[in-house]
C-alpha atoms as a PDB file:
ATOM      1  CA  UNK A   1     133.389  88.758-123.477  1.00  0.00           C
ATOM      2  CA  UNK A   2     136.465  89.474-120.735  1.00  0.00           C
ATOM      3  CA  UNK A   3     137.820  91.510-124.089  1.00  0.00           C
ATOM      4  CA  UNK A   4     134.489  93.902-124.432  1.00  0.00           C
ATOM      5  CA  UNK A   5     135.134  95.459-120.808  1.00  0.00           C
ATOM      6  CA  UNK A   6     138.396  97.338-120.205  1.00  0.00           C
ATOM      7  CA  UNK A   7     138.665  97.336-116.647  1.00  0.00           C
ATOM      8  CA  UNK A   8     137.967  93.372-116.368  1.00  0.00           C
ATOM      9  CA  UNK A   9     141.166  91.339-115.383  1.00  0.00           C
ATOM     10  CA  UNK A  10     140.674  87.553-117.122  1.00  0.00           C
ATOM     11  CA  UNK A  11     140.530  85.687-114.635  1.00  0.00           C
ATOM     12  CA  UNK A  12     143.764  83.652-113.062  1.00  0.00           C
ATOM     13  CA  UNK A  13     143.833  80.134-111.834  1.00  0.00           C
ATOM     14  CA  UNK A  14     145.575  79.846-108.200  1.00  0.00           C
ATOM     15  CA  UNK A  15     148.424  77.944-108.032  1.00  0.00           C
ATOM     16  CA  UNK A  16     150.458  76.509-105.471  1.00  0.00           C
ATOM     17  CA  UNK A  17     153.557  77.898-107.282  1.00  0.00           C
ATOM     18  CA  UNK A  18     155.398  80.666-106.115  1.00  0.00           C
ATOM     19  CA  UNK A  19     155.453  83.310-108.681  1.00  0.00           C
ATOM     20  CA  UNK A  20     159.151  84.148-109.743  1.00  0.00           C
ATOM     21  CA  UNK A  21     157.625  87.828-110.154  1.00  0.00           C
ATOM     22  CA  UNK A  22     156.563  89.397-106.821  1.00  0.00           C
ATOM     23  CA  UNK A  23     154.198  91.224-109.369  1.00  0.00           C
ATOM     24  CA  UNK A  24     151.910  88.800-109.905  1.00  0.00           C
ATOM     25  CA  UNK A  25     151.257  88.058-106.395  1.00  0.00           C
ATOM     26  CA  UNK A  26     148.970  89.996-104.152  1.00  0.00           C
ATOM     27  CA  UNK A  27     149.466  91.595-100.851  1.00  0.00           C
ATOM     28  CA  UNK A  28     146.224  92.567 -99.411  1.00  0.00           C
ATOM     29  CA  UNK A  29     147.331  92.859 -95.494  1.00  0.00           C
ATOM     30  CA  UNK A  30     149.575  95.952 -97.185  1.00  0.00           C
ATOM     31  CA  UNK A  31     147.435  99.877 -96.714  1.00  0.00           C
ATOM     32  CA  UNK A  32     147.922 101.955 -99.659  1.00  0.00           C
ATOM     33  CA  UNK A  33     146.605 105.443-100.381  1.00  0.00           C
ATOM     34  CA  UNK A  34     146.001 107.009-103.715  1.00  0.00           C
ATOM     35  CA  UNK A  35     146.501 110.769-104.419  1.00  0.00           C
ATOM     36  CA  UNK A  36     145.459 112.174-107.619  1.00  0.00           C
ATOM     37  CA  UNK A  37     147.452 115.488-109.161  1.00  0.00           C
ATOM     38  CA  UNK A  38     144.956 117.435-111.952  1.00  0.00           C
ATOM     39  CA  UNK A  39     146.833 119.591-114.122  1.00  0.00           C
ATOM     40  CA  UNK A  40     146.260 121.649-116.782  1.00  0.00           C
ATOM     41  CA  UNK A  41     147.157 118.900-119.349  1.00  0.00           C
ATOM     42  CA  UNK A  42     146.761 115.944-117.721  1.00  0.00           C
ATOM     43  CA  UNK A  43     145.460 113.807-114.410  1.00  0.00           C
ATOM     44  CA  UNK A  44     147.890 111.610-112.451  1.00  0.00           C
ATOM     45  CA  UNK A  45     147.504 108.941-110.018  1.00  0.00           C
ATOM     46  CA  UNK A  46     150.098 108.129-107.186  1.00  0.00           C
ATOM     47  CA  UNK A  47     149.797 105.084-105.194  1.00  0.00           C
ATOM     48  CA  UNK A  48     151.505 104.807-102.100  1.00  0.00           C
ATOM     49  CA  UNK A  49     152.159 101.738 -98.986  1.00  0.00           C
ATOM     50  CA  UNK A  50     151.663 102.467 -95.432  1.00  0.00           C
ATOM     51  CA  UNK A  51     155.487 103.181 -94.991  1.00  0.00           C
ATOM     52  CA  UNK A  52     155.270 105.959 -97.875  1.00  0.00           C
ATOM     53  CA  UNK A  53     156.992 104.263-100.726  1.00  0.00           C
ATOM     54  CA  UNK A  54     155.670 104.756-104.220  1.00  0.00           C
ATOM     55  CA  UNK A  55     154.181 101.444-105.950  1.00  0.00           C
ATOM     56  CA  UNK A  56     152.255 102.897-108.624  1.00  0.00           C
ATOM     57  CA  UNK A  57     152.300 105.871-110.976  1.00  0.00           C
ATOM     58  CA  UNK A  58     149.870 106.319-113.909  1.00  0.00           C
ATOM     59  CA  UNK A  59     148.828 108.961-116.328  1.00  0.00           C
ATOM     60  CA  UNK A  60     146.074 110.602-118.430  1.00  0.00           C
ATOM     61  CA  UNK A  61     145.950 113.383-120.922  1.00  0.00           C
ATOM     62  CA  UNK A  62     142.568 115.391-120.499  1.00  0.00           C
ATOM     63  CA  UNK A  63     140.862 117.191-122.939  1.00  0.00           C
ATOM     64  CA  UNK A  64     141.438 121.098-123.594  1.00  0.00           C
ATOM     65  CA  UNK A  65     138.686 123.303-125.287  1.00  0.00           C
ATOM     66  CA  UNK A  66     139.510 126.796-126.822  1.00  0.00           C
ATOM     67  CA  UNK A  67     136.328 128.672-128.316  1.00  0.00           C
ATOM     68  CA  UNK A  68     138.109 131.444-129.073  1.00  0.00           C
ATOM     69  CA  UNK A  69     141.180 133.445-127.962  1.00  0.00           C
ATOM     70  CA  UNK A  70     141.877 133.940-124.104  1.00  0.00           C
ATOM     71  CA  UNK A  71     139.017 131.408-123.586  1.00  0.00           C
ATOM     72  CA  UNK A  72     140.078 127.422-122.021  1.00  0.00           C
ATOM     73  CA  UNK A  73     137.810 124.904-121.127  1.00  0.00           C
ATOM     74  CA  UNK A  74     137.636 121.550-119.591  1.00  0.00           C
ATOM     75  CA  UNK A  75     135.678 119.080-118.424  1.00  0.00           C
ATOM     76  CA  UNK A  76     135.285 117.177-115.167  1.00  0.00           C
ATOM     77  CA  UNK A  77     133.320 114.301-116.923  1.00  0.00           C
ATOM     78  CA  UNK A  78     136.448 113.985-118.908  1.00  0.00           C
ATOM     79  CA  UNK A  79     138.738 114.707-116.168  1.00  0.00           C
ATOM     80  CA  UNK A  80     136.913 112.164-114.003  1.00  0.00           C
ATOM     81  CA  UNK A  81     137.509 109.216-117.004  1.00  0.00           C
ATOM     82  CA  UNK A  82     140.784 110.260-117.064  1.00  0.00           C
ATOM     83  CA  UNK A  83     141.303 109.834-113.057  1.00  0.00           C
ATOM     84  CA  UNK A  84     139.838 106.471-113.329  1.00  0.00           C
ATOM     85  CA  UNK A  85     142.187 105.089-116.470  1.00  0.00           C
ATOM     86  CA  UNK A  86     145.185 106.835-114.238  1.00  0.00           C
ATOM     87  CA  UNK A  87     144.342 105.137-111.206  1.00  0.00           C
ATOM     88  CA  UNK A  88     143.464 101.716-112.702  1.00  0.00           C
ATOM     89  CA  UNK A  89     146.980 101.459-114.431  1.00  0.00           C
ATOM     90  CA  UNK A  90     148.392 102.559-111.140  1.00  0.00           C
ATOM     91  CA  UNK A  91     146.974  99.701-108.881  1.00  0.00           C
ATOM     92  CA  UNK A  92     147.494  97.646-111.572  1.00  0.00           C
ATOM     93  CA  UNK A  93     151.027  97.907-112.041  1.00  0.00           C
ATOM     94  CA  UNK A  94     152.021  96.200-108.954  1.00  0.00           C
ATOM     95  CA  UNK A  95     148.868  94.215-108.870  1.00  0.00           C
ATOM     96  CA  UNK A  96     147.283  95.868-105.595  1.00  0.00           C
ATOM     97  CA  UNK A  97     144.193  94.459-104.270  1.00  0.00           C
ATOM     98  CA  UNK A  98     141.864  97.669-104.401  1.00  0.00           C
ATOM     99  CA  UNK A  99     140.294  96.209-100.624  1.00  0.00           C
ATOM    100  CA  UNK A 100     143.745  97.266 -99.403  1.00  0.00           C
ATOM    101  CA  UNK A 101     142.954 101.256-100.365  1.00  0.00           C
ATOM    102  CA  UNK A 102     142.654 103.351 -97.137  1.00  0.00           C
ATOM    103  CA  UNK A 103     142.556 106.988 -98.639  1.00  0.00           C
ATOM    104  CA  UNK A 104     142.218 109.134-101.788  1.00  0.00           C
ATOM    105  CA  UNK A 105     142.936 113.026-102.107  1.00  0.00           C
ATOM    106  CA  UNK A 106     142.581 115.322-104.471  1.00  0.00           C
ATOM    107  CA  UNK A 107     145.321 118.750-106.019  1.00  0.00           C
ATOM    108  CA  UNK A 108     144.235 120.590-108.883  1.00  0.00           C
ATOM    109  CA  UNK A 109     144.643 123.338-110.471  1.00  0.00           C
ATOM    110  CA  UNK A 110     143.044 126.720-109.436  1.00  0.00           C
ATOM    111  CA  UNK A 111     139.960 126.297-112.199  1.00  0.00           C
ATOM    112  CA  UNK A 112     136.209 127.208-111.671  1.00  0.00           C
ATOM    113  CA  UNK A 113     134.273 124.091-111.801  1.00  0.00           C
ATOM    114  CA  UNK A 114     130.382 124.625-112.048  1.00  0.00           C
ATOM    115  CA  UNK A 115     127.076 122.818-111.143  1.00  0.00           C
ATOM    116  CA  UNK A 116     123.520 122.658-111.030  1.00  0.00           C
ATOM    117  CA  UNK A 117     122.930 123.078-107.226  1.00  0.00           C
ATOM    118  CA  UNK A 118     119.469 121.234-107.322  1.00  0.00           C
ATOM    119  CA  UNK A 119     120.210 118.067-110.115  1.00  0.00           C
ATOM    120  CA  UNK A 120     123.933 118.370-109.635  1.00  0.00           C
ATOM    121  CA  UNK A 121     124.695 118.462-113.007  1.00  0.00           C
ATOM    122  CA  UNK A 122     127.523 119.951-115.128  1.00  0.00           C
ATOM    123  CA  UNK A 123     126.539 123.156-116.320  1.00  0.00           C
ATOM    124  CA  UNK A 124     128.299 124.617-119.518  1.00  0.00           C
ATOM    125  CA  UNK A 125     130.616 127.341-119.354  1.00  0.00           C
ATOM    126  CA  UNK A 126     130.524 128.098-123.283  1.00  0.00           C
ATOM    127  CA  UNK A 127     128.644 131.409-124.346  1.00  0.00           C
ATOM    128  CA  UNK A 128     126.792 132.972-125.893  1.00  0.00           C
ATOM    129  CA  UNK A 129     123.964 129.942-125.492  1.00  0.00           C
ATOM    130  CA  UNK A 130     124.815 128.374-122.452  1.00  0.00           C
ATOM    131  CA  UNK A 131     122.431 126.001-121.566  1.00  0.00           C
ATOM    132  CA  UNK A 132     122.196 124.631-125.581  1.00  0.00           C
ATOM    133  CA  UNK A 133     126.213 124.724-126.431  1.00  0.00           C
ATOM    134  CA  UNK A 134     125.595 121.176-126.927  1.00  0.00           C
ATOM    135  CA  UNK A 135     128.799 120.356-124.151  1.00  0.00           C
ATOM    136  CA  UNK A 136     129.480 119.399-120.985  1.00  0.00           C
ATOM    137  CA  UNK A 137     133.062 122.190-120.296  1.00  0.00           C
ATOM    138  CA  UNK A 138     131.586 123.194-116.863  1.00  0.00           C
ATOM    139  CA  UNK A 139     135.318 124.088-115.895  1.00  0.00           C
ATOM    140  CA  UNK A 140     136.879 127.724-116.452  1.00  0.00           C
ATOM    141  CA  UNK A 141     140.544 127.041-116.734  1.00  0.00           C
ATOM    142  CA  UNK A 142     143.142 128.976-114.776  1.00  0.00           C
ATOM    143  CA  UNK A 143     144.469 130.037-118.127  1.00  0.00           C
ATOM    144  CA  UNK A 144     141.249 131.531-118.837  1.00  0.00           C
ATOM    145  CA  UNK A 145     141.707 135.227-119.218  1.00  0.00           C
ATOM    146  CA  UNK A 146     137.999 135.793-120.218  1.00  0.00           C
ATOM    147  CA  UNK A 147     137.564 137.950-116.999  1.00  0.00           C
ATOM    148  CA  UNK A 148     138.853 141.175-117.337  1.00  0.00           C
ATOM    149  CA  UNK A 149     136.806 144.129-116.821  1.00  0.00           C
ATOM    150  CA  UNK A 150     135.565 141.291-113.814  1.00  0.00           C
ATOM    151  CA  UNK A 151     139.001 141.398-112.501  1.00  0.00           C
ATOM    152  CA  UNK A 152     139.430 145.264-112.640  1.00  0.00           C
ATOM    153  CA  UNK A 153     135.929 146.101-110.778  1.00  0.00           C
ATOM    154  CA  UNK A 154     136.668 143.125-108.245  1.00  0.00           C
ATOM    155  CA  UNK A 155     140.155 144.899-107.492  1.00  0.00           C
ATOM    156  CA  UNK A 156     138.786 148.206-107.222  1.00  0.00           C
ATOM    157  CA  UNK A 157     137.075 147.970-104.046  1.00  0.00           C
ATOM    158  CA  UNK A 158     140.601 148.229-102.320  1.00  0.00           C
ATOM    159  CA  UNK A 159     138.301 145.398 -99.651  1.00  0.00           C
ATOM    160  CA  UNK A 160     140.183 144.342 -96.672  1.00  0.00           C
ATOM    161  CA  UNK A 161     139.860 140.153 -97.777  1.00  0.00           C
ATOM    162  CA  UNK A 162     142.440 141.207-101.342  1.00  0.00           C
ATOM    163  CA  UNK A 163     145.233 140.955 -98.101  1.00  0.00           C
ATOM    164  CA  UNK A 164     144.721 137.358 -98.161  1.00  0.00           C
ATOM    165  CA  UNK A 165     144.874 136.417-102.094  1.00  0.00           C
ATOM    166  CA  UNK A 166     148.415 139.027-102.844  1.00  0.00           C
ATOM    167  CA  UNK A 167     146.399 142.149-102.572  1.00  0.00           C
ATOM    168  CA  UNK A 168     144.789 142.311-105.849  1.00  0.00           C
ATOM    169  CA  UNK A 169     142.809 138.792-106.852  1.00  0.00           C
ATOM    170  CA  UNK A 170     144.046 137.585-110.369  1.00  0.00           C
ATOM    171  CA  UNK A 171     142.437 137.009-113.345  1.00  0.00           C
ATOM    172  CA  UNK A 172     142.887 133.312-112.802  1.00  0.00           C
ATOM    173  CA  UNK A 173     140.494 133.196-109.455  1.00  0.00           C
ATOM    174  CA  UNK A 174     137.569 132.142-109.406  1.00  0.00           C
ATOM    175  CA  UNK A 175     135.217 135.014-108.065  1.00  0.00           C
ATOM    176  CA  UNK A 176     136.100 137.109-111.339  1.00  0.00           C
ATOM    177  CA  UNK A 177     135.350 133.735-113.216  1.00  0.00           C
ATOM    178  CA  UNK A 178     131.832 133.778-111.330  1.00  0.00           C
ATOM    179  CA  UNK A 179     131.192 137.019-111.795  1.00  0.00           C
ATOM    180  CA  UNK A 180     131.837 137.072-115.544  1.00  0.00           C
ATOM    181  CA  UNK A 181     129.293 134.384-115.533  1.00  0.00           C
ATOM    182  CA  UNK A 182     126.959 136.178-113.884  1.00  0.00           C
ATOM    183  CA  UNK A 183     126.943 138.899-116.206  1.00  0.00           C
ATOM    184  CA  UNK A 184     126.957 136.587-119.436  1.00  0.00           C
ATOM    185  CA  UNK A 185     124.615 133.578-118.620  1.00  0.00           C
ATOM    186  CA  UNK A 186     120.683 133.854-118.728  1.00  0.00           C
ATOM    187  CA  UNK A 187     119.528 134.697-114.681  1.00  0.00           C
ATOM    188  CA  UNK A 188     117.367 131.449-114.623  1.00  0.00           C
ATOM    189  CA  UNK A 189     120.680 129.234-115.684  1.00  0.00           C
ATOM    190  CA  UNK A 190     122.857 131.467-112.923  1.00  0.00           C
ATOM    191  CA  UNK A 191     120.505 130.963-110.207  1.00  0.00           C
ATOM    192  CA  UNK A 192     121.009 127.082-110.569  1.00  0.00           C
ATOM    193  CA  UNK A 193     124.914 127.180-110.531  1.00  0.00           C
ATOM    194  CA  UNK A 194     126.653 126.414-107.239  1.00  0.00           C
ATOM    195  CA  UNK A 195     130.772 126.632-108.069  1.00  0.00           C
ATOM    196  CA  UNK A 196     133.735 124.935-106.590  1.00  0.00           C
ATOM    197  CA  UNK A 197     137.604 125.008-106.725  1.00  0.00           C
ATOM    198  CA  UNK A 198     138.362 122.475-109.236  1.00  0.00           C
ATOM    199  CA  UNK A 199     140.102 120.115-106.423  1.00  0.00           C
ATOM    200  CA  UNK A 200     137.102 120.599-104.094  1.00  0.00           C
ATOM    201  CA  UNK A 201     134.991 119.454-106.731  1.00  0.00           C
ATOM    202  CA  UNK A 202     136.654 116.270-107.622  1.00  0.00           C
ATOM    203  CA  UNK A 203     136.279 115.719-103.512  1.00  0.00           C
ATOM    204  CA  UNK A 204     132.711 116.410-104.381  1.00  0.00           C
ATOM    205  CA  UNK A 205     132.535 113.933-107.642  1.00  0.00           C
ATOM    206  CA  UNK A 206     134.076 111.228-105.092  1.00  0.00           C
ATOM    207  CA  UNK A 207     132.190 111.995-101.897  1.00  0.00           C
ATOM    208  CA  UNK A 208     129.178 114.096-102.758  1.00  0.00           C
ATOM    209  CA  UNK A 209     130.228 116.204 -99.798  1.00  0.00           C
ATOM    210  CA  UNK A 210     129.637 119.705-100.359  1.00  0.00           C
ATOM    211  CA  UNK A 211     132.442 120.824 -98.233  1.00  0.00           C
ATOM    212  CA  UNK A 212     135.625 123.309 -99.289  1.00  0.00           C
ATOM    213  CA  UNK A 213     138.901 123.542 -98.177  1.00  0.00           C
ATOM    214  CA  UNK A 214     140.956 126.567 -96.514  1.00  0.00           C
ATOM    215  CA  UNK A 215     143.996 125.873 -99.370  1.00  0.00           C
ATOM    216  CA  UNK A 216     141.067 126.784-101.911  1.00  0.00           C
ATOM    217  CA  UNK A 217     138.326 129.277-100.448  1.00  0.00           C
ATOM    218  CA  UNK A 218     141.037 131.505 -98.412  1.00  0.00           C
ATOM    219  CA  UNK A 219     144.047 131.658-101.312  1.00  0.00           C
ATOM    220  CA  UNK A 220     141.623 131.619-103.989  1.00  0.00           C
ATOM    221  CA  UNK A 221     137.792 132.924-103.539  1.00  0.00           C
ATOM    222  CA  UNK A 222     138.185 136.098-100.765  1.00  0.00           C
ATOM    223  CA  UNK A 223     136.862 133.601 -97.330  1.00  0.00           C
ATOM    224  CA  UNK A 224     138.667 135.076 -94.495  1.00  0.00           C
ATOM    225  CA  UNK A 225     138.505 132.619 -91.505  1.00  0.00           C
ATOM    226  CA  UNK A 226     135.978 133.126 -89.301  1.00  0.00           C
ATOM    227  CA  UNK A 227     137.778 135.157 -86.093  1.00  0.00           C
ATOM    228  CA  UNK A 228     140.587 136.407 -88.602  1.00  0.00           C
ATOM    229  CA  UNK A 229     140.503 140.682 -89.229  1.00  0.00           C
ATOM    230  CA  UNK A 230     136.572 140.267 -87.382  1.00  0.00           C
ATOM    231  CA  UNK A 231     135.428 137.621 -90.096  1.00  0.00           C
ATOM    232  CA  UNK A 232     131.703 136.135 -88.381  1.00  0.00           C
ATOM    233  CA  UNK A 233     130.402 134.024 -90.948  1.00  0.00           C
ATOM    234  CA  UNK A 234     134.340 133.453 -93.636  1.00  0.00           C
ATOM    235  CA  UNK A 235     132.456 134.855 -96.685  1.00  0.00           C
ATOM    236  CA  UNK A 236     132.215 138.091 -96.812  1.00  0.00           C
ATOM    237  CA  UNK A 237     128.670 139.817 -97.133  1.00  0.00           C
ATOM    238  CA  UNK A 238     129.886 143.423 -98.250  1.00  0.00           C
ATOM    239  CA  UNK A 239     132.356 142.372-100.520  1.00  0.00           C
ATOM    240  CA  UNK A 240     129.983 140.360-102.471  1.00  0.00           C
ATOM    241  CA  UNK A 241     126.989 142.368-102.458  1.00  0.00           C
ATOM    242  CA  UNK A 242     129.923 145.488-103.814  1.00  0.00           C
ATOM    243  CA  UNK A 243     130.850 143.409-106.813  1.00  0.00           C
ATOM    244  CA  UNK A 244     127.451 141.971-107.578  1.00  0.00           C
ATOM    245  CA  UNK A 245     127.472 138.421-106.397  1.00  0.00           C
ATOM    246  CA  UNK A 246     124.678 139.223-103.642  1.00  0.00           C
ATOM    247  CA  UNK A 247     123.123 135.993-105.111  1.00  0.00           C
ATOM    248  CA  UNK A 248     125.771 134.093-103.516  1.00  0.00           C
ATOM    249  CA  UNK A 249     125.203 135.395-100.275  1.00  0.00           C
ATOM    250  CA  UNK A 250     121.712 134.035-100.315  1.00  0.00           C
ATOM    251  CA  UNK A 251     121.036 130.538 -97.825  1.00  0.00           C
ATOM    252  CA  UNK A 252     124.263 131.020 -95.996  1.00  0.00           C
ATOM    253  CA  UNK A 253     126.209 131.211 -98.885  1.00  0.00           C
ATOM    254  CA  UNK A 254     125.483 127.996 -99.791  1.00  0.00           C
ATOM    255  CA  UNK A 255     126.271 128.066-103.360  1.00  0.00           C
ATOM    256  CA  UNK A 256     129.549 128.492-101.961  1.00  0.00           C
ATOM    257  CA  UNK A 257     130.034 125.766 -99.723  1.00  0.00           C
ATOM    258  CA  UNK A 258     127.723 127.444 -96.898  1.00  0.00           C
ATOM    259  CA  UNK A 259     129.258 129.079 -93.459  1.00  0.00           C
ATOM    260  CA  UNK A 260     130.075 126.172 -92.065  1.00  0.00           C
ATOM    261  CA  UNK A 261     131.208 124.507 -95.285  1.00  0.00           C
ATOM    262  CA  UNK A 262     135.059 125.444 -95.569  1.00  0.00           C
ATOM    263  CA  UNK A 263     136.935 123.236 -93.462  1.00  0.00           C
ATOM    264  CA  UNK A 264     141.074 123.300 -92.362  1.00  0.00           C
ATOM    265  CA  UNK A 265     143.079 120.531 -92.555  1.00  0.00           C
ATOM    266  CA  UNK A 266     142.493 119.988 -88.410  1.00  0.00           C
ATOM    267  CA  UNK A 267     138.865 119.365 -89.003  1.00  0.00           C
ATOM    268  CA  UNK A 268     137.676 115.561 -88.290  1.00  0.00           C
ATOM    269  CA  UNK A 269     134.919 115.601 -90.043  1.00  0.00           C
ATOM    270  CA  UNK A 270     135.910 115.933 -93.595  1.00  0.00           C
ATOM    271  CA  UNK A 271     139.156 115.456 -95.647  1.00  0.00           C
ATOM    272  CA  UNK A 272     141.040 118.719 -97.193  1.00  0.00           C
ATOM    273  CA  UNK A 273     141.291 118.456-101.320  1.00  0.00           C
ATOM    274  CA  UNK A 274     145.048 118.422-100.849  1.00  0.00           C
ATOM    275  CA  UNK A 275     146.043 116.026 -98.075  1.00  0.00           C
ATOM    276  CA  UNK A 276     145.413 111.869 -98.517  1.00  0.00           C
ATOM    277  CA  UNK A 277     142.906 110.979 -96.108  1.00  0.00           C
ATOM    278  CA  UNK A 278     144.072 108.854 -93.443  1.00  0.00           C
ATOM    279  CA  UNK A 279     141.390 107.638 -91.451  1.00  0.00           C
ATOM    280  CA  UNK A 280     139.064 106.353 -94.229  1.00  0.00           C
ATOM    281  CA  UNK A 281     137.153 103.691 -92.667  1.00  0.00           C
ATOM    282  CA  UNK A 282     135.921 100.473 -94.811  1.00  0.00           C
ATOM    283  CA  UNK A 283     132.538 101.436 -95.296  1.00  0.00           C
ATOM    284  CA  UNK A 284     133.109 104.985 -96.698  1.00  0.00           C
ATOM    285  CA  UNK A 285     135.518 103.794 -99.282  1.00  0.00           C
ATOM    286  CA  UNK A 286     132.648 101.212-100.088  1.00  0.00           C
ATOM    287  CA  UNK A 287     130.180 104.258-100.688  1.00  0.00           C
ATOM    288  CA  UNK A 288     133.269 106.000-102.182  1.00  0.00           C
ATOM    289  CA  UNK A 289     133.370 103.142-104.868  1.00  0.00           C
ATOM    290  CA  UNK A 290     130.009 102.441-105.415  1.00  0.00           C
ATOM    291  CA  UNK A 291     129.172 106.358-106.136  1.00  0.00           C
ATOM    292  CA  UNK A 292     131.878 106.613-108.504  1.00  0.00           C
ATOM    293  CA  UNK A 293     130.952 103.699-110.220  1.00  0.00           C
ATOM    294  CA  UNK A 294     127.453 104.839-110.490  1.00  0.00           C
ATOM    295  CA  UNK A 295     128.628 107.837-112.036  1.00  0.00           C
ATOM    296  CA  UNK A 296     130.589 106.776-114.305  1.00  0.00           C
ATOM    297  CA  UNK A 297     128.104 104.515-115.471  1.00  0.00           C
ATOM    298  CA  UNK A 298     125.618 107.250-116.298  1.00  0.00           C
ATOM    299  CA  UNK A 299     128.034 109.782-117.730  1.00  0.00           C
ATOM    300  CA  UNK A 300     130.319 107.032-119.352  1.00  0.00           C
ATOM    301  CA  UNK A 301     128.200 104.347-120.945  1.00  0.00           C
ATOM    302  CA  UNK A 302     131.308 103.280-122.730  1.00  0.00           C
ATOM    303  CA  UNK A 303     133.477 102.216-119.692  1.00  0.00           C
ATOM    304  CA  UNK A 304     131.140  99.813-117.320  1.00  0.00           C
ATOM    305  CA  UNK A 305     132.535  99.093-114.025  1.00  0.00           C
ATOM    306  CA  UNK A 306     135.293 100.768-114.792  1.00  0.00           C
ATOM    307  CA  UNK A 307     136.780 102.430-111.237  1.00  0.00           C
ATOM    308  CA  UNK A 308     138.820 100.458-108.592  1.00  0.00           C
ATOM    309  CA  UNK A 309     139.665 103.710-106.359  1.00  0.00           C
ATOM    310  CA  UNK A 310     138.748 102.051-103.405  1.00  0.00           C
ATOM    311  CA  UNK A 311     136.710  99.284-101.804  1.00  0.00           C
END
């Protein structure tokens, strides 16, 4: 039965022998952290001890879809298995007790990742039939050139925020991503999506917070801090309604991440996609563990209590 489930250890009698490899013994008063690197080929998993040192390192190749030229897609359902194999072999390569996790965090790469806002679903990115392409690639890859005539209109407002991404936003951005979207999908499928930075939404998959990070809105998306050049609410009204995202301006932006919904690395409230969280308490890696496990268990009926990410 042990040999049906994947993520099952068999089960080890205790001895009192000392084990000649310090392997195969367990060191649960030790803290680790895991931080999880999302590229374009693959998903890695880094676990670390409380005095920084590296005890685990682990893995995954994710899957790459190209419906025709200029055109990448991914997956996070696939992404997600793949950061849950990665981080498995990790903790299991020096045998750490996943009780003695303190932190996760999440790097990606600059992709679109897209959602139903009120089922929070993934929502496929493949055209012309959206909503019956029969997949789940709700991720626009940063290699995705799809965008173009997006790009040029979105540069051609000359707006004050293009300071703060280079001074033209690139074809590998998001908002032309969203845009391009707009303009392809039915209205009725649109007005469902809510989008995300790729590393804000695996902090999403993990948390179900709904909160983005400065690395991701501000270098990325056109949010200028609130205070910054006379920014009141980060996302910017005019430049929006210009391009024709005005939908996205709707509830506080909330499609977005909302007003209040883009966070620095200073705020205590939430953890930033790019920096390990350090002050996890016990019972939010519990939730943390028992929502990804959930998850996984409706989107991946083949891998049963498969995540150890935290406990």
């Amino acid at each position: 039965m042990a040999a049906t489930i994947p993520f099952r250890q068999a089960h080890r009698q205790s001895s009192r022998l000392a084990s000649p490899d310090p392997h195969n013994d367990l060191r649960p008063e030790q803290d680790h952290y895991i931080g999880i690197d999302v590229g374009t080929g693959s998903a890695r998993a880094c676990i670390i001890n409380k005095d920084g040192d590296i005890v685990g390192l682990a893995s995954e190749n994710i899957g790459l879809w190209q419906p025709q030229q200029s055109y990448y897609e991914q997956s996070t359902t696939d992404i997600w298995k793949c950061i849950c194999h990665s981080v498995h072999r990790a903790l299991s390569q020096a045998n750490i007790d996943s009780s003695t996790v303190r932190g996760i965090g999440f790097d990606a790469t600059c992709s679109l990742a897209v959602f139903t806002h009120d089922t929070d679903e993934p929502v496929s990115v493949t055209g012309p039939d959206f909503d019956h392409s029969g997949n789940d690639h709700n991720v626009v890859l940063w290699l995705d050139h799809r965008p173009i005539e997006e790009t040029a209109k979105i540069n051609a407002t000359k707006h004050n925020l293009l300071r703060y991404v280079g001074g033209t936003m690139s074809i590998e951005m998001e908002i032309p991503k969203v845009l391009w979207l707009k303009n392809h999908m039915p209205k009725e499928l649109f007005d469902r999506c809510k989008f995300y930075d790729l590393a804000d939404a695996l902090t999403h998959l993990a948390t179900g917070n709904e909160t983005r990070s400065f690395c991701s809105a501000v270098c990325k998306q056109g949010y200028v801090p609130v205070g910054v050049d006379g920014s009141v609410k980060g996302w910017q009204d005019d430049f929006l309604k210009e391009i024709g995202l005005e939908d996205l301006t709707q509830d506080n932006f909330k499609r977005l991440g909302g007003v209040n919904g883009v966070v620095s690395l200073k705020s205590n409230h939430v953890r930033s996609s790019a920096n390990i969280a350090r002050t996890a308490n016990t019972s939010r890696l519990e939730s943390l563990r028992v929502h990804c496990q959930r998850r996984l268990q409706r989107n991946l009926d083949c891998m049963p209590g498969s995540l150890l990410v935290a406990a």
